[in-house]
PDB file of N, CA and C in Angstrom:
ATOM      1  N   UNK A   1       0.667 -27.347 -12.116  1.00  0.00           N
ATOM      2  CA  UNK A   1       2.010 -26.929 -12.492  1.00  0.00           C
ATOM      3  C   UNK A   1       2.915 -27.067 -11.274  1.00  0.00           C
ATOM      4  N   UNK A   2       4.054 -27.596 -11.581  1.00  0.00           N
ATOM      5  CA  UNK A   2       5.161 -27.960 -10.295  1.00  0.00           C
ATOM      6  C   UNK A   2       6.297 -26.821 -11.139  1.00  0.00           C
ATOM      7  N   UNK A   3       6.605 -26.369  -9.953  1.00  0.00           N
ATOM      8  CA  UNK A   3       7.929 -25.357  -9.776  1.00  0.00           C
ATOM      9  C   UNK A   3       9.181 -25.573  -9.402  1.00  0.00           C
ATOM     10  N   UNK A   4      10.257 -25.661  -8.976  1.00  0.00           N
ATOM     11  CA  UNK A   4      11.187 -26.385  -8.211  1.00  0.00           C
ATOM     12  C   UNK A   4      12.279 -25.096  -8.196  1.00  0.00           C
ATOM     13  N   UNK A   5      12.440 -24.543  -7.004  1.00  0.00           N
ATOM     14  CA  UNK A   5      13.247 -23.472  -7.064  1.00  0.00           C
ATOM     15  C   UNK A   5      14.183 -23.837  -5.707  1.00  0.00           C
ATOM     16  N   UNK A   6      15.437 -23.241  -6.251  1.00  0.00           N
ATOM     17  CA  UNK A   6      16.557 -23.291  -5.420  1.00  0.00           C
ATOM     18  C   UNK A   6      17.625 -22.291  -5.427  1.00  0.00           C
ATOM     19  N   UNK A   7      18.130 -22.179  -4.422  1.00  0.00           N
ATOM     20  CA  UNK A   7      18.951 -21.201  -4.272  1.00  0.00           C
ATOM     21  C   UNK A   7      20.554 -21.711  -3.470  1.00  0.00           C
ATOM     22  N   UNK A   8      21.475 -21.208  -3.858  1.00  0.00           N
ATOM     23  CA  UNK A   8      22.641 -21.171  -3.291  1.00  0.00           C
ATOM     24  C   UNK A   8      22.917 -22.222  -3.023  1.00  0.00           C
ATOM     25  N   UNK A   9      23.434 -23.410  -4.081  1.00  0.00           N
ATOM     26  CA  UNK A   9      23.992 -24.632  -3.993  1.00  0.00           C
ATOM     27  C   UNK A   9      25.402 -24.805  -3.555  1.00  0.00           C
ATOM     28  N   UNK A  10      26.046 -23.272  -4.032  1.00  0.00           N
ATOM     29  CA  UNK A  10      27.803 -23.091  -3.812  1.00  0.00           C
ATOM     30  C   UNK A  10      28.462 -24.456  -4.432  1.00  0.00           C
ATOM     31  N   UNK A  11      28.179 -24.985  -5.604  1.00  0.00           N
ATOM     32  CA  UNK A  11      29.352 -25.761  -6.204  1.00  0.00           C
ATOM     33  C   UNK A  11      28.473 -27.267  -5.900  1.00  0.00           C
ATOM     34  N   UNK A  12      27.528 -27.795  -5.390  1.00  0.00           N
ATOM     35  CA  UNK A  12      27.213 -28.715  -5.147  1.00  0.00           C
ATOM     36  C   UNK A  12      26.006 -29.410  -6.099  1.00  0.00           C
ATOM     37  N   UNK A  13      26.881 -30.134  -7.335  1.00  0.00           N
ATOM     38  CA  UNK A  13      26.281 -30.831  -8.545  1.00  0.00           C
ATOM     39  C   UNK A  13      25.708 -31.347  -8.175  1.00  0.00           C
ATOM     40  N   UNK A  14      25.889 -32.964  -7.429  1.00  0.00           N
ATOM     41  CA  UNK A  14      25.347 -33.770  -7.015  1.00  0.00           C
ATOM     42  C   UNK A  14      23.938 -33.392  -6.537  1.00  0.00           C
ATOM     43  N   UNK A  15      23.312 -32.966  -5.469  1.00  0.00           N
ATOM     44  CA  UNK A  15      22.631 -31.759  -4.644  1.00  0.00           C
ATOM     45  C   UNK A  15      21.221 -31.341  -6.017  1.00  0.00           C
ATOM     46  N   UNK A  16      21.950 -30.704  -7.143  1.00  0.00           N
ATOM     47  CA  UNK A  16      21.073 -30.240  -7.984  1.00  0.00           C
ATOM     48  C   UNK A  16      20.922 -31.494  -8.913  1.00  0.00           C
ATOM     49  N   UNK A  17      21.140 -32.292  -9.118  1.00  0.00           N
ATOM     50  CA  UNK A  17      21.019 -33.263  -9.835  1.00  0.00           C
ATOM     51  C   UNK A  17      20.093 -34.422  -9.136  1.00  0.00           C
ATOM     52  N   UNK A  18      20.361 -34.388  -7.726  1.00  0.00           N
ATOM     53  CA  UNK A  18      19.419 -35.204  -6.714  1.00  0.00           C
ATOM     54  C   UNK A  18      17.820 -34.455  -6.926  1.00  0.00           C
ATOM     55  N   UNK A  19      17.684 -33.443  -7.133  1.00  0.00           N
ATOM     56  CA  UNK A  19      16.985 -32.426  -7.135  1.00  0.00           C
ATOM     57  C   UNK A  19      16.040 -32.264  -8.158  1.00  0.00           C
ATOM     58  N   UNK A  20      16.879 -32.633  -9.395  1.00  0.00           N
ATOM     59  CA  UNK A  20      16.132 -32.749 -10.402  1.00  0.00           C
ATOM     60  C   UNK A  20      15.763 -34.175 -10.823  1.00  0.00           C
ATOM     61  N   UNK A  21      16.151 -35.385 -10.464  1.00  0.00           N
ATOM     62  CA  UNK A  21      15.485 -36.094 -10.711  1.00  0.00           C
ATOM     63  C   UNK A  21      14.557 -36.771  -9.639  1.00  0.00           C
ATOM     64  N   UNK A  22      14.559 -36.213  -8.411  1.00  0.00           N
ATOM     65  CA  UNK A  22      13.454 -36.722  -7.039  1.00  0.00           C
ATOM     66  C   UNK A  22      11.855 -35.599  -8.033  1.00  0.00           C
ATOM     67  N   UNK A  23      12.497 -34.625  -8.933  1.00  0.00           N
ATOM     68  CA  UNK A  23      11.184 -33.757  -9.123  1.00  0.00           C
ATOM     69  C   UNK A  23      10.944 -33.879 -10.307  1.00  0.00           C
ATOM     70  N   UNK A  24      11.269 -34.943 -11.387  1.00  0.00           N
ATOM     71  CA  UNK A  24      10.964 -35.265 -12.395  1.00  0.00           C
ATOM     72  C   UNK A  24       9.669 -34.967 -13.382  1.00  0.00           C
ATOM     73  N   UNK A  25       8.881 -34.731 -12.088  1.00  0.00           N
ATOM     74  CA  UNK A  25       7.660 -34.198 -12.980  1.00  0.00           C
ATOM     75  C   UNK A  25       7.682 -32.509 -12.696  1.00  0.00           C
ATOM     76  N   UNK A  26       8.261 -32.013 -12.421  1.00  0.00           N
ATOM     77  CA  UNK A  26       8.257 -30.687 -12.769  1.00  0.00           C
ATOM     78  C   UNK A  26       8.270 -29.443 -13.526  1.00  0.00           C
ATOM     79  N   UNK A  27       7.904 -28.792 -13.820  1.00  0.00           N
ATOM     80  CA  UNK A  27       7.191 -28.034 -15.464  1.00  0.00           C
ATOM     81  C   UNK A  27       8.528 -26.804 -15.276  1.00  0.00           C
ATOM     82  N   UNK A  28       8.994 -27.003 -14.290  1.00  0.00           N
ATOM     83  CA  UNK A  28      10.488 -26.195 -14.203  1.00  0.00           C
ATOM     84  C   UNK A  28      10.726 -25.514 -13.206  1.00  0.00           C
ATOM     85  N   UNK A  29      12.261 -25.668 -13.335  1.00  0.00           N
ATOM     86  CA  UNK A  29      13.433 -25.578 -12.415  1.00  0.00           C
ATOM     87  C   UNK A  29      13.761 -23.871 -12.628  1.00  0.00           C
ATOM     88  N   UNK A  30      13.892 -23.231 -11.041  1.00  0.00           N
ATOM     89  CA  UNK A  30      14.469 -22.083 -10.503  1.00  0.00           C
ATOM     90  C   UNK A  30      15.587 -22.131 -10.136  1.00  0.00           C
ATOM     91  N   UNK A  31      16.992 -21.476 -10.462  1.00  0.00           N
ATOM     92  CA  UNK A  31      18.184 -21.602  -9.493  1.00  0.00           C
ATOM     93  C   UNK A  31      18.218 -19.707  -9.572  1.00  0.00           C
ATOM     94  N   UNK A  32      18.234 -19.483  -8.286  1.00  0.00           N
ATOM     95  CA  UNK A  32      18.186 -18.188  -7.855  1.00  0.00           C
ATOM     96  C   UNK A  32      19.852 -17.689  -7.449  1.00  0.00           C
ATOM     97  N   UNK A  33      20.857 -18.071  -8.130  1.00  0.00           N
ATOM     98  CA  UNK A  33      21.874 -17.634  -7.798  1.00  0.00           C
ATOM     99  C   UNK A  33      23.171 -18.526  -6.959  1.00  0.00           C
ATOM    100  N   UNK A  34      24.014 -18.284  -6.769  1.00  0.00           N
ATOM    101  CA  UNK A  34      25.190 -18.552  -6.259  1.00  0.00           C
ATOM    102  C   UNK A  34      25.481 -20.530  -6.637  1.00  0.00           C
ATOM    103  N   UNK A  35      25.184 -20.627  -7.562  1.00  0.00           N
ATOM    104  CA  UNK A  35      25.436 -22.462  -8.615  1.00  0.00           C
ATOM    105  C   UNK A  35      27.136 -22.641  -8.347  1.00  0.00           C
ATOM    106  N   UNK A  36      28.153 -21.736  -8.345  1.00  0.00           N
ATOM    107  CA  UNK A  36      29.055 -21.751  -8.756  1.00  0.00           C
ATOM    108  C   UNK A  36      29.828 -23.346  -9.258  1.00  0.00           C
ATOM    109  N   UNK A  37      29.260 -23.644 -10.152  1.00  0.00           N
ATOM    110  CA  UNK A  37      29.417 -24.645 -10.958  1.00  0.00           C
ATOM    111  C   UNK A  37      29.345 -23.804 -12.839  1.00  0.00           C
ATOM    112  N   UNK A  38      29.924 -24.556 -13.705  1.00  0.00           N
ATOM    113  CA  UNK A  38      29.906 -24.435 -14.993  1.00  0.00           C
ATOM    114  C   UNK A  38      28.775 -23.964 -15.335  1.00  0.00           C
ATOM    115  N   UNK A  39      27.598 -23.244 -15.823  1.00  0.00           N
ATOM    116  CA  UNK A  39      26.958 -22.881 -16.869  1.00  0.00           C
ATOM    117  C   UNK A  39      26.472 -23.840 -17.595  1.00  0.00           C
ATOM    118  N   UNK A  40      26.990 -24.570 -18.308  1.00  0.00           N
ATOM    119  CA  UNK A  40      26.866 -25.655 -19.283  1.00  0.00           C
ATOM    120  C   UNK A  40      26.208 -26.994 -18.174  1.00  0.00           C
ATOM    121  N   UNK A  41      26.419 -27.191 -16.991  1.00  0.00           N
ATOM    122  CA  UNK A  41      26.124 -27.755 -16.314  1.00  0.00           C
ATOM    123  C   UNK A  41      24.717 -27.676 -15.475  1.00  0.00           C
ATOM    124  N   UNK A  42      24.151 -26.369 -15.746  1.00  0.00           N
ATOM    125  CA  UNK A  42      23.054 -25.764 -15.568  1.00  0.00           C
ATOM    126  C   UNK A  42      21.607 -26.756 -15.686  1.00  0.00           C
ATOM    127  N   UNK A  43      21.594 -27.135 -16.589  1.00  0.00           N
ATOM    128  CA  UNK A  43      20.186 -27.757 -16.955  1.00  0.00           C
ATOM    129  C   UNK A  43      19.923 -28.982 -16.204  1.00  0.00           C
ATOM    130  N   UNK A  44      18.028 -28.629 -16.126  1.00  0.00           N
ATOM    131  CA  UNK A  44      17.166 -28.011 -17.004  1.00  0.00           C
ATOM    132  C   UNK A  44      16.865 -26.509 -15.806  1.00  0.00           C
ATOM    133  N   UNK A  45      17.838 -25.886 -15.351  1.00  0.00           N
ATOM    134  CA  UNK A  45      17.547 -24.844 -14.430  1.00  0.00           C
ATOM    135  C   UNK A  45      17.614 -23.602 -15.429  1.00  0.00           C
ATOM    136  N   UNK A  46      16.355 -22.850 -15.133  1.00  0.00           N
ATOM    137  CA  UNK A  46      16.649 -21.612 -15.239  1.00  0.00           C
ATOM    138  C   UNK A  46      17.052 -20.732 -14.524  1.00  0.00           C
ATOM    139  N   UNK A  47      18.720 -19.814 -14.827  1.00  0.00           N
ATOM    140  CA  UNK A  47      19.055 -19.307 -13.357  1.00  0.00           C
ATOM    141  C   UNK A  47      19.729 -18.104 -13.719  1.00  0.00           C
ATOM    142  N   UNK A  48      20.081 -17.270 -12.432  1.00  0.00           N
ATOM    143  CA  UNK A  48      20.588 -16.085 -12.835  1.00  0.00           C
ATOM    144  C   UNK A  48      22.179 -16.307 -11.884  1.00  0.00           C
ATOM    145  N   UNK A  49      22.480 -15.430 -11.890  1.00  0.00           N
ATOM    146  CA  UNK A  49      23.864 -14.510 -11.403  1.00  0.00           C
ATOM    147  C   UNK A  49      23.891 -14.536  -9.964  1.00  0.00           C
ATOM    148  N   UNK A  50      24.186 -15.127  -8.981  1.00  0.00           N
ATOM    149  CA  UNK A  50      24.983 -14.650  -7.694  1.00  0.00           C
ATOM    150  C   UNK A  50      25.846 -13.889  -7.220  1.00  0.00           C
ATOM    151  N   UNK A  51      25.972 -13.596  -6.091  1.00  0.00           N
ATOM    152  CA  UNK A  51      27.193 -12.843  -5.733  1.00  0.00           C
ATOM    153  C   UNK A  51      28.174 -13.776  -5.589  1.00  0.00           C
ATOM    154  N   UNK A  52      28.213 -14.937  -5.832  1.00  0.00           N
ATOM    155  CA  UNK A  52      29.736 -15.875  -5.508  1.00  0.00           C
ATOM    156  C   UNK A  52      29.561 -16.706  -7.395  1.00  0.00           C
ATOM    157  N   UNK A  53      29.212 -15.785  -8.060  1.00  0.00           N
ATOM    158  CA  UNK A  53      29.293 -16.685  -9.406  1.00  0.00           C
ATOM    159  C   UNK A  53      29.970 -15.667 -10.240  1.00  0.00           C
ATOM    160  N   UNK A  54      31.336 -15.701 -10.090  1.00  0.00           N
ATOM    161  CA  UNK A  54      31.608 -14.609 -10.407  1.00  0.00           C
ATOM    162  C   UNK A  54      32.321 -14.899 -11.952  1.00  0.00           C
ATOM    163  N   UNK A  55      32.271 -16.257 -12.269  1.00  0.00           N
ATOM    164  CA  UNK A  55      32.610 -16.191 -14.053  1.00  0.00           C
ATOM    165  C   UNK A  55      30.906 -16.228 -14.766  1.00  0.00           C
ATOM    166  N   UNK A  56      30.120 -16.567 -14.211  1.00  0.00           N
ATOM    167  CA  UNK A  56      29.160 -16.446 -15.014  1.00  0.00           C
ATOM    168  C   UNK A  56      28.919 -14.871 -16.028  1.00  0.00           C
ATOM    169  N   UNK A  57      28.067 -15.325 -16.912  1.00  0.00           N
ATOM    170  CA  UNK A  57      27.144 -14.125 -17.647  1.00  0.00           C
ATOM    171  C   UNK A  57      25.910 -14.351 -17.780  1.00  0.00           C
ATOM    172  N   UNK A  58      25.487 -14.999 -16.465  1.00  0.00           N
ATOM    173  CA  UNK A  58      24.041 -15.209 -16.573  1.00  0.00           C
ATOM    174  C   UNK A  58      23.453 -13.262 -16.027  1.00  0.00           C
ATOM    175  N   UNK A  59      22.039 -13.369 -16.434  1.00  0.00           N
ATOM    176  CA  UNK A  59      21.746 -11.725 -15.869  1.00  0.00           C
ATOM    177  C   UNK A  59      21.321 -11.692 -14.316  1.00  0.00           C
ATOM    178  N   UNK A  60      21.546 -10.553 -13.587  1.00  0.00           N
ATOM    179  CA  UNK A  60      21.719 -10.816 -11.897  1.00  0.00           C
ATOM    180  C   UNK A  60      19.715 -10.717 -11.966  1.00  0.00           C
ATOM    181  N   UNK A  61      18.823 -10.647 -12.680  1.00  0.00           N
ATOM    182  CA  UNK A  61      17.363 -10.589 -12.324  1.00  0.00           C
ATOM    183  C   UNK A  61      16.863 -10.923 -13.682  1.00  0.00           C
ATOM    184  N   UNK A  62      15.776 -11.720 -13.422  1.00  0.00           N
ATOM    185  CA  UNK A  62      15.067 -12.443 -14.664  1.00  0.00           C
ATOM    186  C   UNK A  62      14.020 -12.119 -14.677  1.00  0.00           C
ATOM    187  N   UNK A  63      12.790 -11.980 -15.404  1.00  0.00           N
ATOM    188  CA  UNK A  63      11.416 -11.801 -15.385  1.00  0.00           C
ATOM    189  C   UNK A  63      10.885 -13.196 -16.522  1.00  0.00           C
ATOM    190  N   UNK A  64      10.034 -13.709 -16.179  1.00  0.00           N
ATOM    191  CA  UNK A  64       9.350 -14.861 -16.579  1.00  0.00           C
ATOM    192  C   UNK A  64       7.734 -15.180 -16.436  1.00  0.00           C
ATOM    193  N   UNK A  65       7.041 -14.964 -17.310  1.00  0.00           N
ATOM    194  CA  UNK A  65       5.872 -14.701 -16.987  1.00  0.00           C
ATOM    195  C   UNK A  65       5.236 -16.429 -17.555  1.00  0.00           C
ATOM    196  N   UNK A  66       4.572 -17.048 -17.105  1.00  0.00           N
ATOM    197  CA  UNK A  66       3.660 -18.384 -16.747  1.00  0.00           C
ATOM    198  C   UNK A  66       2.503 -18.365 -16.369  1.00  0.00           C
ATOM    199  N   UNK A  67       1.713 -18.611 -17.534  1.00  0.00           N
ATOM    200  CA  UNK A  67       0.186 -18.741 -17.201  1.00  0.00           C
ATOM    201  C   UNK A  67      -0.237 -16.954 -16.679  1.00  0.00           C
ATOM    202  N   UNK A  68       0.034 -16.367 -17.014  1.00  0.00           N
ATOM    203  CA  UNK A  68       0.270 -15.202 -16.936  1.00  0.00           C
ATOM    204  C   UNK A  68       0.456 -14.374 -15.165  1.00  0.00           C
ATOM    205  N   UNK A  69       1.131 -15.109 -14.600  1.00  0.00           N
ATOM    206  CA  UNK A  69       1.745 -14.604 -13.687  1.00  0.00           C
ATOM    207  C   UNK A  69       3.112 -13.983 -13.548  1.00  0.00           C
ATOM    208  N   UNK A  70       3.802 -13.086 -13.545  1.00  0.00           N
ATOM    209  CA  UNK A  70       4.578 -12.467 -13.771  1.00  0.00           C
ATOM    210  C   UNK A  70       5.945 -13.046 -12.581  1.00  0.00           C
ATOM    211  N   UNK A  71       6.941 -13.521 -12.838  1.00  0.00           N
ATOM    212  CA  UNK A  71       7.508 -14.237 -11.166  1.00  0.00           C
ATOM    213  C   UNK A  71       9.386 -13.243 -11.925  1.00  0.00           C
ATOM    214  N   UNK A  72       9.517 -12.950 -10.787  1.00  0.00           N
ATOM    215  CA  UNK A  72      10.835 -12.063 -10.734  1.00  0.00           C
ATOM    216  C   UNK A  72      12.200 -13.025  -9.718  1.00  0.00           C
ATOM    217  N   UNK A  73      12.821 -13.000 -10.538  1.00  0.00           N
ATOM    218  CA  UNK A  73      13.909 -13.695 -10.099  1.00  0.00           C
ATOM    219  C   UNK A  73      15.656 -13.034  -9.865  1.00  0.00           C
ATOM    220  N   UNK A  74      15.604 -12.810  -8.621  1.00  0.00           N
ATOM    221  CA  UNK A  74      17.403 -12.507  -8.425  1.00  0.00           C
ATOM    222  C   UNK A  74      17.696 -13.077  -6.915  1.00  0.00           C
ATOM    223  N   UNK A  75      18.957 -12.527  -7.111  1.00  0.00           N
ATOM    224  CA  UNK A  75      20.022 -13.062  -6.045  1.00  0.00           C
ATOM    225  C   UNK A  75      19.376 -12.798  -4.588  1.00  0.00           C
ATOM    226  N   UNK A  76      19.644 -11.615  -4.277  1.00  0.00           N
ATOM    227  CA  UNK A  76      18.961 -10.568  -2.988  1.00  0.00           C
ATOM    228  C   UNK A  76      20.032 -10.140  -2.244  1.00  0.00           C
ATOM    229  N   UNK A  77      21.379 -10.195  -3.355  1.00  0.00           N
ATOM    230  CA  UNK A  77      22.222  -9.292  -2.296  1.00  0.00           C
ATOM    231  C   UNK A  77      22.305  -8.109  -1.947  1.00  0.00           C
ATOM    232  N   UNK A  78      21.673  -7.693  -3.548  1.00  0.00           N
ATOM    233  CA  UNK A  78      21.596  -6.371  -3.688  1.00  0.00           C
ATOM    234  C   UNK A  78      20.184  -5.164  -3.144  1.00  0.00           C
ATOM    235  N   UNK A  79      19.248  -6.031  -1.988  1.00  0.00           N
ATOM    236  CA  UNK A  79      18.013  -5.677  -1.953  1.00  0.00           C
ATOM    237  C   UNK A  79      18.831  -4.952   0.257  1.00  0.00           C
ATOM    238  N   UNK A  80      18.009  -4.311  -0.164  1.00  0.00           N
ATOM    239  CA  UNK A  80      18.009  -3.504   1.237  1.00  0.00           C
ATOM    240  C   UNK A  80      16.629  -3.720   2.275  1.00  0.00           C
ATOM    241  N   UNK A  81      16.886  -4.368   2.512  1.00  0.00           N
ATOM    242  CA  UNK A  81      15.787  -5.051   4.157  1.00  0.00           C
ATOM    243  C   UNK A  81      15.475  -4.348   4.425  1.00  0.00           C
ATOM    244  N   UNK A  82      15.286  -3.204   4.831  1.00  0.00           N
ATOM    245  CA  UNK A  82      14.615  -2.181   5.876  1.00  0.00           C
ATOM    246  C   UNK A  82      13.739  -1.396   4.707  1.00  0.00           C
ATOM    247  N   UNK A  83      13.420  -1.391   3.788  1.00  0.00           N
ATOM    248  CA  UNK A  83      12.704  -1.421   2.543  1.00  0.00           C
ATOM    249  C   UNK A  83      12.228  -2.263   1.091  1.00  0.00           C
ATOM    250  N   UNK A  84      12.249  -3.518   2.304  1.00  0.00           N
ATOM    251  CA  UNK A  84      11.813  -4.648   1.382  1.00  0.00           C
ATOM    252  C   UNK A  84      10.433  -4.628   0.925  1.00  0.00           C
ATOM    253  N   UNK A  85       9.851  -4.283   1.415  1.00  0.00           N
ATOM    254  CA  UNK A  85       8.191  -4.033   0.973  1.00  0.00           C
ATOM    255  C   UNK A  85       8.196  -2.840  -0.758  1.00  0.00           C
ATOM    256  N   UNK A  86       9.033  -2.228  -0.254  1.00  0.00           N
ATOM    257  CA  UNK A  86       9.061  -1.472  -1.282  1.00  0.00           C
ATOM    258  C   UNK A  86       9.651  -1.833  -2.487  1.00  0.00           C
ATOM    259  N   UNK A  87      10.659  -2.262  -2.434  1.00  0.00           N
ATOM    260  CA  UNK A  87      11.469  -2.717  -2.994  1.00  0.00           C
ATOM    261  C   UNK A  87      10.871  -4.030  -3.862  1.00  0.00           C
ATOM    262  N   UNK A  88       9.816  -4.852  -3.379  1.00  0.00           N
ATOM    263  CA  UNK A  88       8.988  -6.069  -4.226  1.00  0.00           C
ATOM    264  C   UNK A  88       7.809  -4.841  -4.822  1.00  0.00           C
ATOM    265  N   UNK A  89       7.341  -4.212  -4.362  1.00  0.00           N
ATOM    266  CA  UNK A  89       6.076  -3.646  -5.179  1.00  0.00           C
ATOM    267  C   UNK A  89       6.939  -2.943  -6.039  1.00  0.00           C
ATOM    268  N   UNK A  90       8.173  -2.491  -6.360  1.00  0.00           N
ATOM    269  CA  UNK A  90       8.721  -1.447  -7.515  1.00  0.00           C
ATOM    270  C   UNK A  90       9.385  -2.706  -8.548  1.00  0.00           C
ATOM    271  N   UNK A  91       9.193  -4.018  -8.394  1.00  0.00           N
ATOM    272  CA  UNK A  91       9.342  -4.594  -9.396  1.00  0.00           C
ATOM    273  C   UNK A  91       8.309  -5.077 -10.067  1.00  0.00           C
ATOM    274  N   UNK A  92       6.938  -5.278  -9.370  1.00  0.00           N
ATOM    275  CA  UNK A  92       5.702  -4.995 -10.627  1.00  0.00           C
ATOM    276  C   UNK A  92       5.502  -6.430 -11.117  1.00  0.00           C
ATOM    277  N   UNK A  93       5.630  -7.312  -9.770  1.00  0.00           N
ATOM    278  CA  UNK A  93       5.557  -8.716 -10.223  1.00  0.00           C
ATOM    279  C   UNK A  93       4.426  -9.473  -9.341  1.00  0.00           C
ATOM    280  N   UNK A  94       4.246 -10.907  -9.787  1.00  0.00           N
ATOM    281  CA  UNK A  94       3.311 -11.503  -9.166  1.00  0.00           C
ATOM    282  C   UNK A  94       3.993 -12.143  -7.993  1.00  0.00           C
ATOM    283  N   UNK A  95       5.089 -12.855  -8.403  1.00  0.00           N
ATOM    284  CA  UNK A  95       5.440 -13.616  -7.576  1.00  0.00           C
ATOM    285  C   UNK A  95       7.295 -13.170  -7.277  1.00  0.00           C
ATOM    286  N   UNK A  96       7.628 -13.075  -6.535  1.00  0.00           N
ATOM    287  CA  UNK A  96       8.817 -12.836  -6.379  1.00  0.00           C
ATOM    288  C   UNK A  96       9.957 -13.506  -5.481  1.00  0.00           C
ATOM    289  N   UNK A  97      11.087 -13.939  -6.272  1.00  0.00           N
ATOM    290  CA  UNK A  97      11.817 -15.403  -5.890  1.00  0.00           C
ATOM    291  C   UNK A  97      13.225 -14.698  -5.218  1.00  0.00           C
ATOM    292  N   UNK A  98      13.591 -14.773  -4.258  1.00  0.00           N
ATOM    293  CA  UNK A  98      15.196 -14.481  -4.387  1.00  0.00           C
ATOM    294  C   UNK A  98      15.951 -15.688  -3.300  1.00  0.00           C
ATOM    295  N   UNK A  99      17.390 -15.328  -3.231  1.00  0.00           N
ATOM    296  CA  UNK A  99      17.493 -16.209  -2.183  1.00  0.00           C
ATOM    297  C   UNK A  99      18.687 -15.559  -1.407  1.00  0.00           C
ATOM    298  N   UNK A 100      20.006 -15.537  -1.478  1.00  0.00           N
ATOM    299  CA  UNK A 100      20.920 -14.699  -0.956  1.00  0.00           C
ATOM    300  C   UNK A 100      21.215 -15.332   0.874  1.00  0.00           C
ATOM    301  N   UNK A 101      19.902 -15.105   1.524  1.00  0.00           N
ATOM    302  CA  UNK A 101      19.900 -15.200   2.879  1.00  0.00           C
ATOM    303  C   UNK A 101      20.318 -16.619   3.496  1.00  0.00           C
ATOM    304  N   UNK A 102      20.252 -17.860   2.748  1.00  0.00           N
ATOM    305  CA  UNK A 102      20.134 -18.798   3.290  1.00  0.00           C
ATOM    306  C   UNK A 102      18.995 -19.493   4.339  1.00  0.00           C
ATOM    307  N   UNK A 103      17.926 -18.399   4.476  1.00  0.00           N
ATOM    308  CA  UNK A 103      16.699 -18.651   5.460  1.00  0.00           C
ATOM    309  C   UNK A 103      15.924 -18.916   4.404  1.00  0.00           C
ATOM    310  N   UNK A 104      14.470 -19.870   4.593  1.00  0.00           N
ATOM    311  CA  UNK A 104      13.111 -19.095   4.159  1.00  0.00           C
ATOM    312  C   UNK A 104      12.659 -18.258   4.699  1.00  0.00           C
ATOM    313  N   UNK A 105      11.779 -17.771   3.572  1.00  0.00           N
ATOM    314  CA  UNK A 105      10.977 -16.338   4.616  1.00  0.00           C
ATOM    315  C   UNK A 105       9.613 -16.265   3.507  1.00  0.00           C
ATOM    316  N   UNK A 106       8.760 -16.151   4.256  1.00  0.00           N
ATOM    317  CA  UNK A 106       7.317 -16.105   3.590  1.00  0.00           C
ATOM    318  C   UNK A 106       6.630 -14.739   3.787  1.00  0.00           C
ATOM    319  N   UNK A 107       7.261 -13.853   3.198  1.00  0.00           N
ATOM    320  CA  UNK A 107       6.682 -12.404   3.299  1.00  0.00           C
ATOM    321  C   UNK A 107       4.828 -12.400   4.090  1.00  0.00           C
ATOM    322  N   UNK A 108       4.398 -13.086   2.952  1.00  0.00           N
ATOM    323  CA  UNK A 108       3.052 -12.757   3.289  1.00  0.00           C
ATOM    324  C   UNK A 108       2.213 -13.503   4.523  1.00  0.00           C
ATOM    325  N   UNK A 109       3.132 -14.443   5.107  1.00  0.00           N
ATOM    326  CA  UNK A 109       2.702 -15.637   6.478  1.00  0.00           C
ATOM    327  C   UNK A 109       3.687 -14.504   7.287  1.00  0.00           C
ATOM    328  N   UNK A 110       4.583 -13.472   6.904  1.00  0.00           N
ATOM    329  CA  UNK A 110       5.318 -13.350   8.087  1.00  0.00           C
ATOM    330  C   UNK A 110       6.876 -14.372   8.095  1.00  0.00           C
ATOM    331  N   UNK A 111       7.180 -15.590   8.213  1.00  0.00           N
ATOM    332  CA  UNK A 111       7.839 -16.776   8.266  1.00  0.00           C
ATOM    333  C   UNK A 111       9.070 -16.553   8.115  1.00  0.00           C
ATOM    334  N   UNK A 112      10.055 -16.488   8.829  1.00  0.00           N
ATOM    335  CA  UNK A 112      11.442 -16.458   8.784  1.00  0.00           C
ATOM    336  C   UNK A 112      12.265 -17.370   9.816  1.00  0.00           C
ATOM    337  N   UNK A 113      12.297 -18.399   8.643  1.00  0.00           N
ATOM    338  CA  UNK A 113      13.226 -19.760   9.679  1.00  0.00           C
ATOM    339  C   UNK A 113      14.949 -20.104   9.373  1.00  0.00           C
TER     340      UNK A 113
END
């Protein structure tokens, strides 16, 4: 199974469209927030609500369960760092996606680039 998740394009079609067809074989697309592009323009992403998407009515956190892994999806503006540990175990998920920061960060390697 291929995943393809992204976060915080800020308006840049082209970008997600490069994106989706370099990953063509992918069983599906993550957009974790801030698209600020049309809605209708969305696909094949499944995505939520940003803090800079401010006509959307997408929902600001998604739950999606696959092969029965449970994967939680939001923005992360609204998450408080100095209780991030806590804050992923009180959502009761397997895998947990956000983006907000503009870094990666690999909780469980530690990894923040």
């Amino acid at each position: 199974m291929k995943i393809v998740i992204v976060s915080d394009s800020h308006g840049n079609y082209s970008l997600l469209n490069q994106i989706v067809n370099e990953n063509y074989d992918a069983d599906y697309f993550f957009h974790l927030g801030d698209f600020e592009i049309p809605e209708s323009l969305m696909s094949p992403f499944c995505f939520i609500k940003g803090n800079c998407d401010f006509s959307s009515s997408a929902p600001t956190e998604k739950n999606i369960i696959i092969n029965n892994l449970k994967f939680h999806l939001e923005h992360g503006d609204k998450i408080n760092y100095m209780y991030f540990d806590e804050y992923i175990k009180n959502k009761n998920c397997d895998i947990f996606l956000f983006g907000h920061i503009h870094k990666k960060l690999d909780k469980e390697n530690k990894v923040l680039i």
